[in-house]
N, C-alpha and C. Protein backbone atom coordinates (compact mmCIF):
# COMPACT_ATOMS: atom_id res chain seq x y z
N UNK A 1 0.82 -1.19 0.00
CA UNK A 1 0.00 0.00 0.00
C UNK A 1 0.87 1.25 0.00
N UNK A 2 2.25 1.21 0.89
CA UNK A 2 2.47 2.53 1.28
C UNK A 2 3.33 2.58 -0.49
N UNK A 3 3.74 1.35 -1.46
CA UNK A 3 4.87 1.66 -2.80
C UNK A 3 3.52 2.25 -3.59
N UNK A 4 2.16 1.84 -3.32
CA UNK A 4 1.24 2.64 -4.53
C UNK A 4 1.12 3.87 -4.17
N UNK A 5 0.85 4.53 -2.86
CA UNK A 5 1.02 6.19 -2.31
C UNK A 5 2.13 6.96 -3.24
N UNK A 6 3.33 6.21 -2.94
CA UNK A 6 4.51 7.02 -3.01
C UNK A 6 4.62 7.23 -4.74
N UNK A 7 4.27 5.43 -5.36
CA UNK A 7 4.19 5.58 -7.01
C UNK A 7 3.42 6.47 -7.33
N UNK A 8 2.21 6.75 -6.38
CA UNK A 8 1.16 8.23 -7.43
C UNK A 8 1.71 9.28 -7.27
N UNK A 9 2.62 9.17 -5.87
CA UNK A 9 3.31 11.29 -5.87
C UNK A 9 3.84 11.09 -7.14
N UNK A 10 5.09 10.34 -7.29
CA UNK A 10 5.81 10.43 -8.12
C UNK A 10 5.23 10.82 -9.30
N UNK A 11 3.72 9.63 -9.92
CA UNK A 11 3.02 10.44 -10.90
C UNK A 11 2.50 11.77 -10.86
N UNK A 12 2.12 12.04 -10.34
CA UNK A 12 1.27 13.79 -9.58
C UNK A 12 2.35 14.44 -10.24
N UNK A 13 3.27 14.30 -9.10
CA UNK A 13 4.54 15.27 -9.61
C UNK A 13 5.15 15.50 -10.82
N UNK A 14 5.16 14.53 -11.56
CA UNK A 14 5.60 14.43 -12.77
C UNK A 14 4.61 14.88 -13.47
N UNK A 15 3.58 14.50 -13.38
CA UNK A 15 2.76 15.26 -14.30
C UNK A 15 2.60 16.80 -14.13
N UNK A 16 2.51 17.31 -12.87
CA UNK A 16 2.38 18.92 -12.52
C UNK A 16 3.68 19.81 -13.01
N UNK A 17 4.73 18.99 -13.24
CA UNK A 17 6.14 19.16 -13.50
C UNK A 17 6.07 19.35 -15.16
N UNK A 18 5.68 18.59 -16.20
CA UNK A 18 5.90 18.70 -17.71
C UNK A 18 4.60 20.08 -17.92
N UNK A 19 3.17 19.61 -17.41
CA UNK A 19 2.00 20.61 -17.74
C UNK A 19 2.69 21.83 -17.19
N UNK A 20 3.55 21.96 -15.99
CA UNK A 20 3.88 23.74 -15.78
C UNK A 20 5.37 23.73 -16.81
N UNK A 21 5.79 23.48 -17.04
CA UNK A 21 6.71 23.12 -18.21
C UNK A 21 6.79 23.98 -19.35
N UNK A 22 5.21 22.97 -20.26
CA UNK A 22 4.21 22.97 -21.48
C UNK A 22 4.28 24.72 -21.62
N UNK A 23 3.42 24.87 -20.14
CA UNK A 23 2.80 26.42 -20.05
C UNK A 23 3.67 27.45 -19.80
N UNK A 24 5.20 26.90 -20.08
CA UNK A 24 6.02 28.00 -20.06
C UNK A 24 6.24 28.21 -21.66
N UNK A 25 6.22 27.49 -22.61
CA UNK A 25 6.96 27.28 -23.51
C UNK A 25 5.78 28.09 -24.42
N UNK A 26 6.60 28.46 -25.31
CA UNK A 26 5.68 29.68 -26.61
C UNK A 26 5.25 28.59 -27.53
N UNK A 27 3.85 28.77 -27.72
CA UNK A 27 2.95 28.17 -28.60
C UNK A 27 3.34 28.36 -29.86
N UNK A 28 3.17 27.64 -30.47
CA UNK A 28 3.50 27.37 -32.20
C UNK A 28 2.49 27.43 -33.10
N UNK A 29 1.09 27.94 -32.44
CA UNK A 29 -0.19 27.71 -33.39
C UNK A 29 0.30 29.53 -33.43
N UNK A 30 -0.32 29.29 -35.05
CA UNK A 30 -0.16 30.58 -35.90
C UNK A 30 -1.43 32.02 -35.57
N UNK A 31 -2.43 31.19 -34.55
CA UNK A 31 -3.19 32.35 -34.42
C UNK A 31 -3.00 33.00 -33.15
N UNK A 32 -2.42 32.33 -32.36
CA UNK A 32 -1.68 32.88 -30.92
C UNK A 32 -0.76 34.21 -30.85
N UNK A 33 -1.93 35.26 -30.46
CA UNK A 33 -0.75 36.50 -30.36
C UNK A 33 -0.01 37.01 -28.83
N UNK A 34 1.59 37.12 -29.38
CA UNK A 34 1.98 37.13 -28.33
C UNK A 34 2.76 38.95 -27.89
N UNK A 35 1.96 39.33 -27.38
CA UNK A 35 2.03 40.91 -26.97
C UNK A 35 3.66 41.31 -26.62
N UNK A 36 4.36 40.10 -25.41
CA UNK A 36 5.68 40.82 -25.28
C UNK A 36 6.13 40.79 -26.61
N UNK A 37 6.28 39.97 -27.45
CA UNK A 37 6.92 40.01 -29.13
C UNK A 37 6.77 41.60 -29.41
N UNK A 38 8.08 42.38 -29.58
CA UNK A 38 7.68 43.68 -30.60
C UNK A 38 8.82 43.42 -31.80
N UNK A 39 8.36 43.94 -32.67
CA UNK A 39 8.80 43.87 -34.04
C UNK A 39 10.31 44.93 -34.16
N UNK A 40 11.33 44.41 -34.48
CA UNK A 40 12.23 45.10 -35.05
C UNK A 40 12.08 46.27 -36.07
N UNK A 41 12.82 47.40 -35.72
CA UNK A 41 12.61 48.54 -36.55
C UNK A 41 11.44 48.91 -37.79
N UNK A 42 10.39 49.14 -36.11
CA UNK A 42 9.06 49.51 -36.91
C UNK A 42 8.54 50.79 -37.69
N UNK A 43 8.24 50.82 -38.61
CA UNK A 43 7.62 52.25 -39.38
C UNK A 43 9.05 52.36 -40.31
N UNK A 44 10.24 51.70 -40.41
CA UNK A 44 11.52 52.05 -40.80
C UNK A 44 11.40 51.40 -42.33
N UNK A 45 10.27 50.53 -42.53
CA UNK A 45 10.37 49.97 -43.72
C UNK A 45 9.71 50.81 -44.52
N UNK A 46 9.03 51.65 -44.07
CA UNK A 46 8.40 53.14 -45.63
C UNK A 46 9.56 53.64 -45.43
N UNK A 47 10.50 54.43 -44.89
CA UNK A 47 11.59 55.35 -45.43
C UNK A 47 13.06 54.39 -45.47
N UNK A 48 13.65 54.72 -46.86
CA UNK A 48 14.57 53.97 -47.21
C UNK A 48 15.83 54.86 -46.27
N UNK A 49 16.86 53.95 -46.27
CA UNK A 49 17.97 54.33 -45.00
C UNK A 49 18.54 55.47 -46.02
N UNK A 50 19.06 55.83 -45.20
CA UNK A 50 19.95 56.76 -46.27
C UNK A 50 21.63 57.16 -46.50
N UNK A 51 22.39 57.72 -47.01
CA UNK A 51 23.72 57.41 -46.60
C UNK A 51 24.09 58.50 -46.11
N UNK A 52 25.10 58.32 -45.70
CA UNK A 52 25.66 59.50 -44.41
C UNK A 52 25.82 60.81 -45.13
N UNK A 53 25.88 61.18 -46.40
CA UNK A 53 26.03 61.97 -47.11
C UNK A 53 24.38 62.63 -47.72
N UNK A 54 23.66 61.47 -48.12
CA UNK A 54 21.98 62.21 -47.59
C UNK A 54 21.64 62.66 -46.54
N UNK A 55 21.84 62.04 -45.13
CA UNK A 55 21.59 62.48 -43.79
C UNK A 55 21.83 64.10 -43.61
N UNK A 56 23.67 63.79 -43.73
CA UNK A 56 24.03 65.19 -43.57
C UNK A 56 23.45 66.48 -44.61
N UNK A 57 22.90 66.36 -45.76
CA UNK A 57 22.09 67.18 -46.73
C UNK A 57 20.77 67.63 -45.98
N UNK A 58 20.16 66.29 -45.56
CA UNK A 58 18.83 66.43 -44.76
C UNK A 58 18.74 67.38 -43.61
N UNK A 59 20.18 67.37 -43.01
CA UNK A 59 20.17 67.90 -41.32
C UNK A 59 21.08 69.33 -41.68
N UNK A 60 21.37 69.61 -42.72
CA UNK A 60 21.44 71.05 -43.62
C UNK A 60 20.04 71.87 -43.94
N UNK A 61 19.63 71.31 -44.73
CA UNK A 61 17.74 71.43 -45.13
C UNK A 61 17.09 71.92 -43.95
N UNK A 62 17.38 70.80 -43.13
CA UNK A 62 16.15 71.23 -41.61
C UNK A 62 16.98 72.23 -41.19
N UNK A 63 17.73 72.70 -40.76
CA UNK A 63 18.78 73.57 -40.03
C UNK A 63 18.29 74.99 -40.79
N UNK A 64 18.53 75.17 -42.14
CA UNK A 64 18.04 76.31 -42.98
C UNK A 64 16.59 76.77 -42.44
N UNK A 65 16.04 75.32 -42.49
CA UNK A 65 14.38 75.83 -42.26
C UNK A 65 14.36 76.46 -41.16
N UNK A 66 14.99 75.72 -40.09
CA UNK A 66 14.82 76.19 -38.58
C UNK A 66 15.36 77.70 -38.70
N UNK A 67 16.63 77.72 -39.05
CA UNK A 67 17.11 79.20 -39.03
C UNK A 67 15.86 80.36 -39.41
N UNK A 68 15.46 79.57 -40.66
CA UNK A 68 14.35 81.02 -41.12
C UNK A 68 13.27 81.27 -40.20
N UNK A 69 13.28 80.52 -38.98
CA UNK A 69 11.93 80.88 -38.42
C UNK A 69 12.53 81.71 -36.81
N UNK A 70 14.14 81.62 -37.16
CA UNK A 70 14.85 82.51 -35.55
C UNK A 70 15.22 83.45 -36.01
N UNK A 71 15.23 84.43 -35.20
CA UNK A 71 15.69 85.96 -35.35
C UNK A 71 17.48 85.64 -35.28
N UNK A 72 18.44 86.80 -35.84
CA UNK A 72 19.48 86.89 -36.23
C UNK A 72 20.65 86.32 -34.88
N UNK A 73 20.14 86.96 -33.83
CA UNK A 73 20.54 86.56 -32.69
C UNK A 73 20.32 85.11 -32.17
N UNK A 74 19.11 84.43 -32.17
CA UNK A 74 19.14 83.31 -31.77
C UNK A 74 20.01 82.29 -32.56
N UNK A 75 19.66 82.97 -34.05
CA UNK A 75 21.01 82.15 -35.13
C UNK A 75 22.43 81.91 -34.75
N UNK A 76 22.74 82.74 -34.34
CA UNK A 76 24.36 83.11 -33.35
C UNK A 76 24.57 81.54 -32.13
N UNK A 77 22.99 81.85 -31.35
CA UNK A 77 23.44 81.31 -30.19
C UNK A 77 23.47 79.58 -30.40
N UNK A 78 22.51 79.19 -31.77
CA UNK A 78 22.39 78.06 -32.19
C UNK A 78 23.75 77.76 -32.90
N UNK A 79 24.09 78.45 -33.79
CA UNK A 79 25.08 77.96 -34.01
C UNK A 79 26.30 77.71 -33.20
N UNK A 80 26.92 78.60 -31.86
CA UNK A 80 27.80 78.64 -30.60
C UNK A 80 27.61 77.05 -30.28
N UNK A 81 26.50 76.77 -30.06
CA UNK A 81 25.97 75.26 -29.40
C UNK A 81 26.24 74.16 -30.00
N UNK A 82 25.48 74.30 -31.66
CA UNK A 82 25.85 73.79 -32.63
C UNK A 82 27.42 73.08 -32.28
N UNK A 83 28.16 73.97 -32.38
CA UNK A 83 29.67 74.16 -33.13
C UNK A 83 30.48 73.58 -31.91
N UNK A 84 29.80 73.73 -30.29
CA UNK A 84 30.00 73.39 -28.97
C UNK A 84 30.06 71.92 -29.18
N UNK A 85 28.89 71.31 -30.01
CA UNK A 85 29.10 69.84 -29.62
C UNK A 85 27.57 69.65 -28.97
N UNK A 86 26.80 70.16 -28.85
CA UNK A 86 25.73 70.11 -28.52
C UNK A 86 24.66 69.76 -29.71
N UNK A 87 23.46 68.77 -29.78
CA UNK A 87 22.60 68.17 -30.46
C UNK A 87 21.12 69.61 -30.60
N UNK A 88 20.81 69.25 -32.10
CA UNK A 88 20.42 70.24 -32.45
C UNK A 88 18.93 70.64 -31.91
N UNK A 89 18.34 69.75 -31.06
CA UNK A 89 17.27 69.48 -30.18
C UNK A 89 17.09 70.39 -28.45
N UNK A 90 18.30 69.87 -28.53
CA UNK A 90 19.17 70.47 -26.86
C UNK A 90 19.35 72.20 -27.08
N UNK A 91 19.96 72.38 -28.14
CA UNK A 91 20.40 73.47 -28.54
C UNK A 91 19.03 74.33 -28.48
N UNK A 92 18.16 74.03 -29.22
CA UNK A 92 17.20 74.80 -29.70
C UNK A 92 16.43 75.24 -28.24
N UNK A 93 16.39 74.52 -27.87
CA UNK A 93 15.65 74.59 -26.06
C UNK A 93 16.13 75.51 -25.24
N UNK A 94 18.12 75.94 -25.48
CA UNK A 94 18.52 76.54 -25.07
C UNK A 94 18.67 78.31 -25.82
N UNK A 95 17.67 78.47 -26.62
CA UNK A 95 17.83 79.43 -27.00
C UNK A 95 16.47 80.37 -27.29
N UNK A 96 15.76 80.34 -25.90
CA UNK A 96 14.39 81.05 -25.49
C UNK A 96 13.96 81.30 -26.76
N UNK A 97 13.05 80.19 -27.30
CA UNK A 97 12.20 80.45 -28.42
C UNK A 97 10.92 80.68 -27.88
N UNK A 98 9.93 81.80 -28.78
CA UNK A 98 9.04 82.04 -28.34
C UNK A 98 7.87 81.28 -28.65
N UNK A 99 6.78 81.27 -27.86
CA UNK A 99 5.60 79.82 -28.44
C UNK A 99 5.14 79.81 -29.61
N UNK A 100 5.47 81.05 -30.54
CA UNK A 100 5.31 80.81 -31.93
C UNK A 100 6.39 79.84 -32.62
N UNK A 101 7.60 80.48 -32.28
CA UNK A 101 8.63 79.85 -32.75
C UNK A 101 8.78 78.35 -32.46
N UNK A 102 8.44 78.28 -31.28
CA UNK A 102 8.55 76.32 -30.85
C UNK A 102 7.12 75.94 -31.86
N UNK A 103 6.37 76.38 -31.90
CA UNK A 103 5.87 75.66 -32.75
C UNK A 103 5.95 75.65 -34.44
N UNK A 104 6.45 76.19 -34.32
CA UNK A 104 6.97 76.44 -36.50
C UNK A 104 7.99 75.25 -36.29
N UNK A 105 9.06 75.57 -35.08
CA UNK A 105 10.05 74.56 -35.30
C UNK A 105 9.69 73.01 -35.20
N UNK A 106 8.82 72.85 -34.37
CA UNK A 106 7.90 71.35 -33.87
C UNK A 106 7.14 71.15 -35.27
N UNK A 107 6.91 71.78 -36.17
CA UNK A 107 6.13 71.50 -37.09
C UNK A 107 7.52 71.12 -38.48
N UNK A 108 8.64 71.95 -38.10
CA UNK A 108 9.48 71.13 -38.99
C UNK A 108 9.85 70.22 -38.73
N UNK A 109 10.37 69.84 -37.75
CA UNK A 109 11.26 68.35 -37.24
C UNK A 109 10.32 67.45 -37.30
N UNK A 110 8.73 67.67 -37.47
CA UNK A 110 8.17 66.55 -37.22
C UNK A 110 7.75 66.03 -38.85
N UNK A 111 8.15 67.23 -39.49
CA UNK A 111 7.88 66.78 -41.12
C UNK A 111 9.10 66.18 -41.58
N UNK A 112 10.14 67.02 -41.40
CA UNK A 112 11.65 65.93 -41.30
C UNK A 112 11.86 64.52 -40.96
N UNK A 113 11.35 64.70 -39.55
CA UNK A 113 11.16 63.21 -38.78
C UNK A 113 10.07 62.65 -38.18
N UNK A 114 9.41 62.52 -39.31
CA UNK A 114 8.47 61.85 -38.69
C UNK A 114 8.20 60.94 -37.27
N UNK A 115 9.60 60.03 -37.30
CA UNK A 115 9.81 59.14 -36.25
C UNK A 115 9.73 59.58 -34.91
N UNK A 116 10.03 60.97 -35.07
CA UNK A 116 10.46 61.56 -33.47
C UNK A 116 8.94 62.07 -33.20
């Protein structure tokens, strides 16, 4: 009596052991969606990459635009920053734009970059 007790833990266990197992392991049926999964460089497949020599044309372009919407002085202080080593995002923040101006500029970078 007491080898059939001990033979069913052993089954129990073993069985509670593969089924929590099973339920760790990622399903293979094709209609199972699995939420942590995120997709590698998403939205990146409409705009083609570009080469370091388009980039830098592009981040000329936006820079012009931006300039035309700062007064002569803020041009100065963007470029100081610019030229400092400072990112052209950072920069701009640091050079008291007025709520017209943040938004002309928010309306270019976001046509530039969409992504951001």
């Amino acid at each position: 009596m007491k080898r059939s007790t001990i033979a069913s833990a052993f089954l129990l266990a073993g069985a509670l052991s593969i089924g929590s197992l099973s339920a760790c392991m990622p399903s293979k049926a094709s209609n199972v969606t699995q939420p942590h999964v995120v997709a590698a460089n998403t939205g990146t497949s409409a705009q083609p990459k570009l080469s370091p020599a388009e980039r830098a044309k592009k981040r000329d372009e936006v820079r012009k635009q931006v300039e035309a919407v700062l007064t002569p002085q803020q041009v100065k202080q963007l470029d100081a920053k610019i030229k400092a080593g400072e990112k052209m995002g950072k920069a701009l923040n640091q050079v008291n734009l007025s709520a017209d101006q943040k938004t002309k500029v928010k309306a270019i970078l976001k046509a530039a970059y969409p992504r951001m």
